[in-house]
N, C-alpha and C. Protein backbone atom coordinates (compact mmCIF):
# COMPACT_ATOMS: atom_id res chain seq x y z
N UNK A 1 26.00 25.54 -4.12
CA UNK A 1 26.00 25.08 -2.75
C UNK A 1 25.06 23.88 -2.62
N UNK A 2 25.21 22.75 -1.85
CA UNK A 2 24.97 21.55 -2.06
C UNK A 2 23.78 21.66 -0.60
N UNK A 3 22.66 21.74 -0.89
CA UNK A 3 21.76 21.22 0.60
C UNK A 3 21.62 20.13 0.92
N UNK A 4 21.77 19.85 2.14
CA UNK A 4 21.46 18.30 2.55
C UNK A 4 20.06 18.63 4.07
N UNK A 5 19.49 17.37 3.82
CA UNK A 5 19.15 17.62 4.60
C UNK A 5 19.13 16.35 6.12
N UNK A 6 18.59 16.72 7.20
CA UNK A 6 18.99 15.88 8.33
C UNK A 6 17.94 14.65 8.13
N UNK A 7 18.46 13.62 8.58
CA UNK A 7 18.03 12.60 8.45
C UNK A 7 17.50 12.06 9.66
N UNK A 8 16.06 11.58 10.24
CA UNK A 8 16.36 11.53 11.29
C UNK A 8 15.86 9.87 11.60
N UNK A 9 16.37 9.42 12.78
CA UNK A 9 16.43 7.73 12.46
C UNK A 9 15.46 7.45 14.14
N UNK A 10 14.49 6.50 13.91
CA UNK A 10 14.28 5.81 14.83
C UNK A 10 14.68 4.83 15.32
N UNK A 11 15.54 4.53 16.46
CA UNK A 11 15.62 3.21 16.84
C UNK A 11 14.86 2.20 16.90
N UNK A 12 13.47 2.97 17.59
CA UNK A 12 12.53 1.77 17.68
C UNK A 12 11.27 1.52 16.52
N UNK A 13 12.07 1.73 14.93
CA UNK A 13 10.78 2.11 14.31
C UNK A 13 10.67 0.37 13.65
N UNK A 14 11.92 -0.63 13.45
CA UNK A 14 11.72 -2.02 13.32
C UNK A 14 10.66 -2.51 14.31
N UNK A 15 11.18 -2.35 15.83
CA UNK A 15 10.57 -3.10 16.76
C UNK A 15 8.84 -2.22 16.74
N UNK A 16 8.40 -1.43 16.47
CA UNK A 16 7.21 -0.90 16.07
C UNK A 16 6.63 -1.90 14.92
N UNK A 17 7.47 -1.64 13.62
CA UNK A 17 6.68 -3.09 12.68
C UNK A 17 6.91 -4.22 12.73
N UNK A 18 7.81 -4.68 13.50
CA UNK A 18 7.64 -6.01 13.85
C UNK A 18 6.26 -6.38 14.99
N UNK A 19 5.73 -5.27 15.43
CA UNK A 19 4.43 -5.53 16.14
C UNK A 19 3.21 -5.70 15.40
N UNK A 20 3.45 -5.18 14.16
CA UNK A 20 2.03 -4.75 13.38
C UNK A 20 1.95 -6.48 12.85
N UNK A 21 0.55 -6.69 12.54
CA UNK A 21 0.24 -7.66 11.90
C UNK A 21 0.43 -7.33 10.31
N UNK A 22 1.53 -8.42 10.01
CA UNK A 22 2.85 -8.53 8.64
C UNK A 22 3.74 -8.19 8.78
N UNK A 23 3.95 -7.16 10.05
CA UNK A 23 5.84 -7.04 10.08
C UNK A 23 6.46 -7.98 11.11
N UNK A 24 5.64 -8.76 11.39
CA UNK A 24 6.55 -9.55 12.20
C UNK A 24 7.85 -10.56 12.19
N UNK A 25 8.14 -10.69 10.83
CA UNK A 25 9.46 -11.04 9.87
C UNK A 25 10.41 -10.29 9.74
N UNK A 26 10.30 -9.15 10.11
CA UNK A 26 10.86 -7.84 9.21
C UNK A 26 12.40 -7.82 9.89
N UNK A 27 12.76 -8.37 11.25
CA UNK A 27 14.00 -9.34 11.39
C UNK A 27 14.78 -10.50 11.07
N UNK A 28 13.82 -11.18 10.18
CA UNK A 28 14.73 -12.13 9.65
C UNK A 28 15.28 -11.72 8.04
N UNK A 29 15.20 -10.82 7.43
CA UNK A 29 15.99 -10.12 6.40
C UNK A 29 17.74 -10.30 7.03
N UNK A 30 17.88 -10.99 5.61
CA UNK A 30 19.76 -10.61 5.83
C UNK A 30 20.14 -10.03 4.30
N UNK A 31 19.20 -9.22 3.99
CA UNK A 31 19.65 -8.69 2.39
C UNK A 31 20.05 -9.23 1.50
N UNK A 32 19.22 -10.36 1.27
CA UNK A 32 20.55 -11.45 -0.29
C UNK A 32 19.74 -10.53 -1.80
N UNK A 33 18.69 -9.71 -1.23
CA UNK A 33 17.87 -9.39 -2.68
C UNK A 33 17.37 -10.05 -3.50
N UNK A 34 16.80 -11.53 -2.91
CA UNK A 34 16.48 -11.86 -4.06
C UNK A 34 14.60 -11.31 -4.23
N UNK A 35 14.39 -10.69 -3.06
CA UNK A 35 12.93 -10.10 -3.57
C UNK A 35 13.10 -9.41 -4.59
N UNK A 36 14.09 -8.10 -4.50
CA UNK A 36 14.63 -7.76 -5.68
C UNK A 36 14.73 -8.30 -6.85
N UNK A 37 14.92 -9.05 -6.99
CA UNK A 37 15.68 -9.71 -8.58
C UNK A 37 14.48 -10.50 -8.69
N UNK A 38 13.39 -10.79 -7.63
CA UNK A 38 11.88 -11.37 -8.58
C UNK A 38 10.97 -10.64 -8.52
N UNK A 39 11.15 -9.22 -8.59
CA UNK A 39 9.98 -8.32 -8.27
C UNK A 39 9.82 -7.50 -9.80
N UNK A 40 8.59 -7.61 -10.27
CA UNK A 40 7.83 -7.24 -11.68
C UNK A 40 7.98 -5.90 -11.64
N UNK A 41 7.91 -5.15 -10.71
CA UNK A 41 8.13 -3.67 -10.89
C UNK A 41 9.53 -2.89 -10.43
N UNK A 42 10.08 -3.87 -9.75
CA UNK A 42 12.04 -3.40 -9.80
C UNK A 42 12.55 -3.52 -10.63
N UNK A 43 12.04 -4.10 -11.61
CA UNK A 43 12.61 -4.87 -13.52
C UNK A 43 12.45 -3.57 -14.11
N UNK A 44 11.50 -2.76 -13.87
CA UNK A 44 10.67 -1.21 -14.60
C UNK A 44 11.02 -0.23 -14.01
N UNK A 45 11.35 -0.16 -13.03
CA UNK A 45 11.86 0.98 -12.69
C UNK A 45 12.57 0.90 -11.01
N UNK A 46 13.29 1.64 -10.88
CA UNK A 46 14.58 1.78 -9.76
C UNK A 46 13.85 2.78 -8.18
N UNK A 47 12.77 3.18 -8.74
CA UNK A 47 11.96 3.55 -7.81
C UNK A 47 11.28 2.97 -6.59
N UNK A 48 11.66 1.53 -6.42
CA UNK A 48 10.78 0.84 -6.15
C UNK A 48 11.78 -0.86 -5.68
N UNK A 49 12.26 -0.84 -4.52
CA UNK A 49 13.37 -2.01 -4.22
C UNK A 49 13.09 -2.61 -2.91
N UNK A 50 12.49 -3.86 -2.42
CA UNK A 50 12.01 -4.34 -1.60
C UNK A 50 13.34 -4.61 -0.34
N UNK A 51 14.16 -4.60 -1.01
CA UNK A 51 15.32 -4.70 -0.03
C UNK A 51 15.91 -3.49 0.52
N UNK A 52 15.98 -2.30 -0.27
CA UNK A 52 16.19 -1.56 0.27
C UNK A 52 15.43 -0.91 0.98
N UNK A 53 14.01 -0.82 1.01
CA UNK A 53 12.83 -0.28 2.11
C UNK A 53 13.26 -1.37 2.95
N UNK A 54 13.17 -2.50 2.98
CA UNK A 54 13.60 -3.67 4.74
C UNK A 54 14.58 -2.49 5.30
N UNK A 55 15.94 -2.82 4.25
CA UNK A 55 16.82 -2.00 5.20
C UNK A 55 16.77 -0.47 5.90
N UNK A 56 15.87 0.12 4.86
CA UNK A 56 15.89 1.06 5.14
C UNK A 56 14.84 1.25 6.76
N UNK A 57 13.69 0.76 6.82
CA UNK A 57 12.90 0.27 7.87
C UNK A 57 14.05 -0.12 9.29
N UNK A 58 15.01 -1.53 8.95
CA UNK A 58 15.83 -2.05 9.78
C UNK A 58 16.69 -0.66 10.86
N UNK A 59 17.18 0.01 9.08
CA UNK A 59 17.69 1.18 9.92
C UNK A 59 17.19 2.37 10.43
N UNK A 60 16.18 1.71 10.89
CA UNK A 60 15.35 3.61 11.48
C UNK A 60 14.99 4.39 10.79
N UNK A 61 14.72 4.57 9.45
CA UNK A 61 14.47 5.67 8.30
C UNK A 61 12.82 5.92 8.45
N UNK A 62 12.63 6.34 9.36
CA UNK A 62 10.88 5.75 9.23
C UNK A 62 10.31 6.79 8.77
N UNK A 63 10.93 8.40 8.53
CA UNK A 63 10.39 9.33 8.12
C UNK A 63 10.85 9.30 6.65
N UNK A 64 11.65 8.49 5.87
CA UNK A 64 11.66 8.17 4.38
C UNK A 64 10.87 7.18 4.46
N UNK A 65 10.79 5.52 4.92
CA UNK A 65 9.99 4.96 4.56
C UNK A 65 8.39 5.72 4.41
N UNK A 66 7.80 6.23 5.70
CA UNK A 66 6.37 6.10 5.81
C UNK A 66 6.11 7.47 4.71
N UNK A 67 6.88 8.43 4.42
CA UNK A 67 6.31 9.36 3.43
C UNK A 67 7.00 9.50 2.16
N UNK A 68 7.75 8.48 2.03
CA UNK A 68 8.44 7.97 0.73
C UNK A 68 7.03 7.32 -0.14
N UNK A 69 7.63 7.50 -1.59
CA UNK A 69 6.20 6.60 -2.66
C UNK A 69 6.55 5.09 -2.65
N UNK A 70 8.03 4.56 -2.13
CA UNK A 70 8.44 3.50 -2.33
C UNK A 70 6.94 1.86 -1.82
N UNK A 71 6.09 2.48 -0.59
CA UNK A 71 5.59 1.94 0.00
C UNK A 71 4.57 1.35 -1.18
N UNK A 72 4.14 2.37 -1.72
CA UNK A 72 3.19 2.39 -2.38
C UNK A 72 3.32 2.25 -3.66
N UNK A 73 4.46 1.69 -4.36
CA UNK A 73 4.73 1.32 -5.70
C UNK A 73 4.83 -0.23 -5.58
N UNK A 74 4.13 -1.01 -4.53
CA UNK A 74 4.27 -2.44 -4.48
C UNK A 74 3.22 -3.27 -5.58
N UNK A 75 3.25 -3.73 -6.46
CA UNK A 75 2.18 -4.71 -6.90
C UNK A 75 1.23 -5.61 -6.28
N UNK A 76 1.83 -6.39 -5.37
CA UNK A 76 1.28 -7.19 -4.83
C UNK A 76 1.30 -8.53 -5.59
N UNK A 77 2.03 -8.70 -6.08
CA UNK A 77 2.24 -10.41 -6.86
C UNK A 77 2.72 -11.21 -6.13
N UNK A 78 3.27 -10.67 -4.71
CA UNK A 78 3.87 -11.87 -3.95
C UNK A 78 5.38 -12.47 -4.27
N UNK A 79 5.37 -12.22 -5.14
CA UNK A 79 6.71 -13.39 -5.87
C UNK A 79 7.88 -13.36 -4.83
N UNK A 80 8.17 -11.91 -4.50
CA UNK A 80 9.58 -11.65 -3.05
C UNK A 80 9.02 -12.86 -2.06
N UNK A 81 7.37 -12.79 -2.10
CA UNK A 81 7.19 -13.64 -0.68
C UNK A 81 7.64 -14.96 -0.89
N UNK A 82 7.24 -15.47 -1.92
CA UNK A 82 7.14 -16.88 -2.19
C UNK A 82 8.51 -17.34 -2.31
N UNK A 83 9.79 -16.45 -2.89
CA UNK A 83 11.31 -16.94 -3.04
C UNK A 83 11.99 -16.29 -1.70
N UNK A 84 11.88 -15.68 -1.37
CA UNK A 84 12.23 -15.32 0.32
C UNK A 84 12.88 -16.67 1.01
N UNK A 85 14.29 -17.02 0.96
CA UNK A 85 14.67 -17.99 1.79
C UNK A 85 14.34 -17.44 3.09
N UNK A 86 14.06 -16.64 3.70
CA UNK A 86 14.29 -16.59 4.89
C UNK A 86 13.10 -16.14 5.52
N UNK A 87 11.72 -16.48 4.45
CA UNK A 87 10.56 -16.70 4.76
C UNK A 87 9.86 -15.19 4.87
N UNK A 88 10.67 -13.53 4.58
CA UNK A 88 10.31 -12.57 5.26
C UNK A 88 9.06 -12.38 4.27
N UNK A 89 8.03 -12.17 5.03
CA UNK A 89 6.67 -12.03 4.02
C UNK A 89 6.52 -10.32 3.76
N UNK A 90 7.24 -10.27 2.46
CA UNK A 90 7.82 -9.10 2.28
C UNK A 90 6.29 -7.57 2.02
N UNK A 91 5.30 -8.50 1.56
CA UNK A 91 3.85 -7.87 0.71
C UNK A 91 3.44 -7.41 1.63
N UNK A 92 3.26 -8.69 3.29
CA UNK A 92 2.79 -8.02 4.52
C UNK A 92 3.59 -7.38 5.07
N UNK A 93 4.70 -7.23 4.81
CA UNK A 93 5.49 -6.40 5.55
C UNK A 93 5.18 -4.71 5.03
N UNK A 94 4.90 -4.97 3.75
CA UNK A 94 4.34 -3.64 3.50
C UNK A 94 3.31 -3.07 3.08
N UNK A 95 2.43 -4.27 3.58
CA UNK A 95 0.67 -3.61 3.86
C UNK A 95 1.12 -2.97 5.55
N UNK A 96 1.76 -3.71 6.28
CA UNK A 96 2.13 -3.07 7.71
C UNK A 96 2.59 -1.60 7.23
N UNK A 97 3.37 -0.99 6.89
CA UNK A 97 4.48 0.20 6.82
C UNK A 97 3.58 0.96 6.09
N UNK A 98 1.73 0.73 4.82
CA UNK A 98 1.33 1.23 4.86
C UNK A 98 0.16 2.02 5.89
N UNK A 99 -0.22 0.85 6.43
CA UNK A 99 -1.06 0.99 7.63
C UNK A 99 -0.59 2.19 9.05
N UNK A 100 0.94 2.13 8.59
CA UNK A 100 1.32 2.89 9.75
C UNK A 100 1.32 4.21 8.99
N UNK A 101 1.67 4.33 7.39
CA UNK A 101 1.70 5.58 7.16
C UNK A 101 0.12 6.34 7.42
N UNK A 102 -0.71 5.28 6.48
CA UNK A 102 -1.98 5.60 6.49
C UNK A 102 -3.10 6.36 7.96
N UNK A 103 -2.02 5.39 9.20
CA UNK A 103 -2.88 6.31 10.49
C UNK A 103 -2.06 7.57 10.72
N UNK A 104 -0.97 7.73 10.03
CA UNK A 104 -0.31 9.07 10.24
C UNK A 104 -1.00 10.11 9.16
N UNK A 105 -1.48 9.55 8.28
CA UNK A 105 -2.00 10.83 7.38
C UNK A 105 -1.35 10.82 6.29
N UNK A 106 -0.05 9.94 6.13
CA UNK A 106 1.08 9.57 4.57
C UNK A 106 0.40 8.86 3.57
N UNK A 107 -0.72 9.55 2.57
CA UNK A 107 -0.95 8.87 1.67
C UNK A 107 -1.16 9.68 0.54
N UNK A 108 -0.63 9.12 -0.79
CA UNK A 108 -1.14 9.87 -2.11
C UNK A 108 -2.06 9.99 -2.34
N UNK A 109 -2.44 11.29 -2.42
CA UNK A 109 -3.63 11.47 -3.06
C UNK A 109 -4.49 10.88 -3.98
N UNK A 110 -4.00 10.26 -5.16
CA UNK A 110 -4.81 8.99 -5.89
C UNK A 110 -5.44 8.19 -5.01
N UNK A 111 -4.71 7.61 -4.11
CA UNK A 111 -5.67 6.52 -2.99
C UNK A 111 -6.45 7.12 -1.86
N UNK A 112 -5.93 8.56 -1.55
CA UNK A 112 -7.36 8.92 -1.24
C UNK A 112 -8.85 9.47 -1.91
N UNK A 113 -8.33 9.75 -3.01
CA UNK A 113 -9.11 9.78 -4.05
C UNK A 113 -9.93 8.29 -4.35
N UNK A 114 -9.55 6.98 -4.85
CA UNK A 114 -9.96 6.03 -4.41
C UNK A 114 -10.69 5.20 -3.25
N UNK A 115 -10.44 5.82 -2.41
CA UNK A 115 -10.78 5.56 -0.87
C UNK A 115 -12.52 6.49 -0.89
N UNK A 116 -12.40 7.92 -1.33
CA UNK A 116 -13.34 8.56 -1.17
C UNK A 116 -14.46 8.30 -2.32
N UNK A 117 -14.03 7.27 -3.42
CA UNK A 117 -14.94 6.74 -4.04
C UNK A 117 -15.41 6.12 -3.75
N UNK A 118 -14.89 4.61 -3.37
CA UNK A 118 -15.82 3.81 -2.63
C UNK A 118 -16.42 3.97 -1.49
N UNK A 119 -16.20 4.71 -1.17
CA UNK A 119 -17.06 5.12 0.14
C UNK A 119 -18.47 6.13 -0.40
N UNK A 120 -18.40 6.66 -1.15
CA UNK A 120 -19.18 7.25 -1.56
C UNK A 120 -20.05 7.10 -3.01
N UNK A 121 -19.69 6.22 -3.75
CA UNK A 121 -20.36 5.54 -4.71
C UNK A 121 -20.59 4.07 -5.13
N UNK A 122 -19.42 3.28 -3.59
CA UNK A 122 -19.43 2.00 -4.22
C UNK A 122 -18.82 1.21 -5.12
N UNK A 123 -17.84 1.85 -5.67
CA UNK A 123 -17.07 1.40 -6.71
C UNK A 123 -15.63 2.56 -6.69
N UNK A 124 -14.28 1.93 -7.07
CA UNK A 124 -13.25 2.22 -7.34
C UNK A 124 -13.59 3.48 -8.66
N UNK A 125 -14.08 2.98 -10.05
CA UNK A 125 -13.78 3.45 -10.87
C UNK A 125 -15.72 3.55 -11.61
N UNK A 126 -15.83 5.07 -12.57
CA UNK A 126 -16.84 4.75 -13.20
C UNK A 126 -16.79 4.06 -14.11
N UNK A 127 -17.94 3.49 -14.35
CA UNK A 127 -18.03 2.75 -15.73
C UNK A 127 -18.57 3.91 -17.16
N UNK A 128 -17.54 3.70 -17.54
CA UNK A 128 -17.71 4.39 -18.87
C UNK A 128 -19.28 4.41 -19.73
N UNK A 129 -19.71 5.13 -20.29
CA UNK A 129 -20.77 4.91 -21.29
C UNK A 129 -20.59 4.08 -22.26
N UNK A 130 -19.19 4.02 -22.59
CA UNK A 130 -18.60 3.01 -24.10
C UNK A 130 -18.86 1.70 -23.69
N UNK A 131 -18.55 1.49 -21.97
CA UNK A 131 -18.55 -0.18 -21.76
C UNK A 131 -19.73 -0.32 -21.46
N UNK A 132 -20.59 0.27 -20.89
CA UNK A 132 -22.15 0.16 -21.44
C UNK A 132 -22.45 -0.48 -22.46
N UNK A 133 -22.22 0.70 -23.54
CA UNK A 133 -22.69 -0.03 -25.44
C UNK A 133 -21.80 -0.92 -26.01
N UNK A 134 -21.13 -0.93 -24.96
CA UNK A 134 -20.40 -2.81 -25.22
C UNK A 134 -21.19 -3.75 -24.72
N UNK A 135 -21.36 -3.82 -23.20
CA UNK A 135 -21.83 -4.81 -22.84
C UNK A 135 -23.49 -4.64 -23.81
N UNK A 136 -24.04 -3.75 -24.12
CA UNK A 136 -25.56 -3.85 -24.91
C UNK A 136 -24.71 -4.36 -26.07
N UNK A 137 -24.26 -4.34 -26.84
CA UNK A 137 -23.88 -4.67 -28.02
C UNK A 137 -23.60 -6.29 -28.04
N UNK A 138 -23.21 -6.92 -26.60
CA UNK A 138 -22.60 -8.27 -26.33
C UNK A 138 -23.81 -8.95 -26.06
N UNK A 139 -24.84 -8.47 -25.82
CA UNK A 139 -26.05 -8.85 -25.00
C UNK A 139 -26.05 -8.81 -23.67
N UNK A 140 -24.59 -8.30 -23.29
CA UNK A 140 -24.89 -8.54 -21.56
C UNK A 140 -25.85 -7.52 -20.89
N UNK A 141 -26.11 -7.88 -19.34
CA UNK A 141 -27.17 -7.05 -18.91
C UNK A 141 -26.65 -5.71 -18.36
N UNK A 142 -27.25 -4.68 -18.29
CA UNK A 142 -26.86 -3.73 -17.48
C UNK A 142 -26.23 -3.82 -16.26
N UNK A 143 -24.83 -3.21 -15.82
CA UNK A 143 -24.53 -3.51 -14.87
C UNK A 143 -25.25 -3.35 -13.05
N UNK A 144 -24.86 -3.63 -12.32
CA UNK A 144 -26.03 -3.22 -11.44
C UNK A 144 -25.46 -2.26 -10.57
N UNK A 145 -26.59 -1.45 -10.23
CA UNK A 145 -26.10 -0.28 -8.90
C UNK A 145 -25.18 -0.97 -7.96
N UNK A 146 -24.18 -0.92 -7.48
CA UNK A 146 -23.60 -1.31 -6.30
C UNK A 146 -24.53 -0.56 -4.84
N UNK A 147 -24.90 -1.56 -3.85
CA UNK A 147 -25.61 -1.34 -2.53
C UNK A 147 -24.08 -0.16 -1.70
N UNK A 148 -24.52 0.81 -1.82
CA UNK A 148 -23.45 1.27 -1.34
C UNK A 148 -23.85 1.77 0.24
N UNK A 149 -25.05 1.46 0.85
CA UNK A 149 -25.22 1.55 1.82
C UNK A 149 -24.61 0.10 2.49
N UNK A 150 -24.74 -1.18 2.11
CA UNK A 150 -24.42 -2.32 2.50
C UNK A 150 -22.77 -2.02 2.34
N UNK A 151 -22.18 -1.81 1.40
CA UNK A 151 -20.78 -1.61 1.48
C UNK A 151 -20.15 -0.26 2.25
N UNK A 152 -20.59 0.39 2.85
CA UNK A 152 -20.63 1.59 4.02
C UNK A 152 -20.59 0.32 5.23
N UNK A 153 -21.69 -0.40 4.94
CA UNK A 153 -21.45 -1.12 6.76
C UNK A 153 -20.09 -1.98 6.82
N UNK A 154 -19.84 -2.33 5.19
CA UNK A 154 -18.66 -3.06 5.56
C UNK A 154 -17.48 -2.64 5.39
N UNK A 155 -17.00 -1.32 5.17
CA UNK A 155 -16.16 -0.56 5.56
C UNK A 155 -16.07 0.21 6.81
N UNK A 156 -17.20 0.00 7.73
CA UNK A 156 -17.28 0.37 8.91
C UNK A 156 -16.94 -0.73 10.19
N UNK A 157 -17.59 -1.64 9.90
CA UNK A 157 -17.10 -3.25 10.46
C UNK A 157 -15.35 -3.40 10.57
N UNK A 158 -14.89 -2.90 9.21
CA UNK A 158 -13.60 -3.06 9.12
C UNK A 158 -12.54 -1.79 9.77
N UNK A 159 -13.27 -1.01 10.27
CA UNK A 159 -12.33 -0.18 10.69
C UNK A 159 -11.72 0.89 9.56
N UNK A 160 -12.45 0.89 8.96
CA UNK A 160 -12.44 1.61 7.28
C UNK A 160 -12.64 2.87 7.63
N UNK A 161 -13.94 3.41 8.45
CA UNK A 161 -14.29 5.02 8.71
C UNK A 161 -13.16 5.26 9.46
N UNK A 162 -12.35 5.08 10.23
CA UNK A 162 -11.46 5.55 10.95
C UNK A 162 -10.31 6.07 9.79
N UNK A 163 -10.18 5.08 8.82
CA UNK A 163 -8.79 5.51 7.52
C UNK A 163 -9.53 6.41 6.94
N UNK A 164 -11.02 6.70 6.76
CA UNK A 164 -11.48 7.57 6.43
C UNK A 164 -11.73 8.87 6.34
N UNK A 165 -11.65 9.18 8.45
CA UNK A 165 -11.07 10.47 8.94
C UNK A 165 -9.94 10.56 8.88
N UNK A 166 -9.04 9.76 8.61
CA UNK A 166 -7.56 10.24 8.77
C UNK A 166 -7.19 10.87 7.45
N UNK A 167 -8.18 10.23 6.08
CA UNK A 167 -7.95 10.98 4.54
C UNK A 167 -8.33 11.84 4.71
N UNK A 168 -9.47 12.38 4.97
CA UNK A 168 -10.06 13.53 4.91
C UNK A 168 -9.41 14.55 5.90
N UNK A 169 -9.01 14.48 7.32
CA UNK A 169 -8.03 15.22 7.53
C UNK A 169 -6.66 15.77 6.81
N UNK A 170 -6.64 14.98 6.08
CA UNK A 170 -5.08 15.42 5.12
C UNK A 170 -5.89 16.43 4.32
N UNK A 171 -6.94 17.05 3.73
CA UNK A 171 -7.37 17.53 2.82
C UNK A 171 -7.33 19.33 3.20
C-alpha cells in the first residue's frame, strides 16, 4: 500500500520572500535552469537544484522548502547569481528562505551545533593539537585566544542572540 502524504501549499509564501531582504527577485525566475547547469554542487549530487527550490517556493511548497535540506546544501559560489539572465540573485534568495526557516526553528543540527560554538568559544571549529605542532614546527606563533566576549557583542548587535533562542528552543 502506497502512503502519500498531503501537501500543503501557501499562496502567499512567494509574496512573503519576495519581502525578505534577497527574495526580492524571486519573481523574475522563468525556469531556463541555467543556475542549475552552473551550480558546483548540482554536478554532485541531485539533492540539491536551484531551480527547482524557486519553483518550488513560486508554488507555495513552503513546508518542503523551509524544512527540506535542499536550503541548506547551497555553497555559496554565486555562479547561478552571476549567469542568471534574469538577474534572480539566487544565493540571496536563499540566505532569505534560510532566515525564514531559521526564525521558525528549521535547522540541522550541525549548524546549530556550529552556531552554539561560536557563541560559546569563539570559533567554528577546534584547533587540533597536530596543527599546533605544525604551526611550532613552521615557526609560527601560537594561535591566539579568540575575545569571545567581544565576539558575543557582535553577535548581539547583529541580532544573532535572537537565532540563538530560536536554536536552543529546538533542543
Amino acid at each position: 500500500m502506497e502512503v502519500r502524504r498531503m501537501i500543503r501549499v501557501s499562496a502567499d509564501f512567494a509574496k512573503e520572500v519576495k519581502k525578505r531582504l534577497g527574495g526580492e527577485t524571486i519573481t523574475n525566475c522563468y525556469q531556463c535552469g541555467t543556475c542549475t547547469s552552473s551550480c558546483p554542487v548540482a554536478r554532485v549530487t541531485n539533492r540539491f537544484n536551484p531551480r527547482k527550490l524557486i519553483v518550488q517556493s513560486l508554488r507555495g511548497k513552503r513546508d518542503d522548502v523551509l524544512t527540506g535540506e535542499m536550503i541548506w546544501l547551497c555553497c555559496s559560489c554565486f555562479n547561478c547569481q552571476e549567469r542568471c539572465p534574469q538577474r534572480v540573485e539566487i544565493a540571496d534568495l536563499i540566505y532569505a528562505l534560510r532566515n525564514i526557516a531559521i526564525s521558525e526553528g528549521n535547522v540541522p543540527n550541525i549548524y546549530s551545533e556550529f552556531v552554539s560554538a561560536l557563541y560559546s568559544e569563539g570559533k567554528l571549529v577546534k584547533v587540533a593539537g597536530f596543527t599546533e605542532k605544525q604551526r611550532e614546527n613552521f615557526g609560527l606563533p601560537p594561535l591566539k585566544k579568540p575575545d569571545v566576549e567581544a565576539i558575543r557583542a557582535i553577535l548581539a548587535e547583529t541580532s544573532f542572540g535572537e537565532v540563538l533562542k530560536v536554536l536552543e528552543g529546538k533542543e
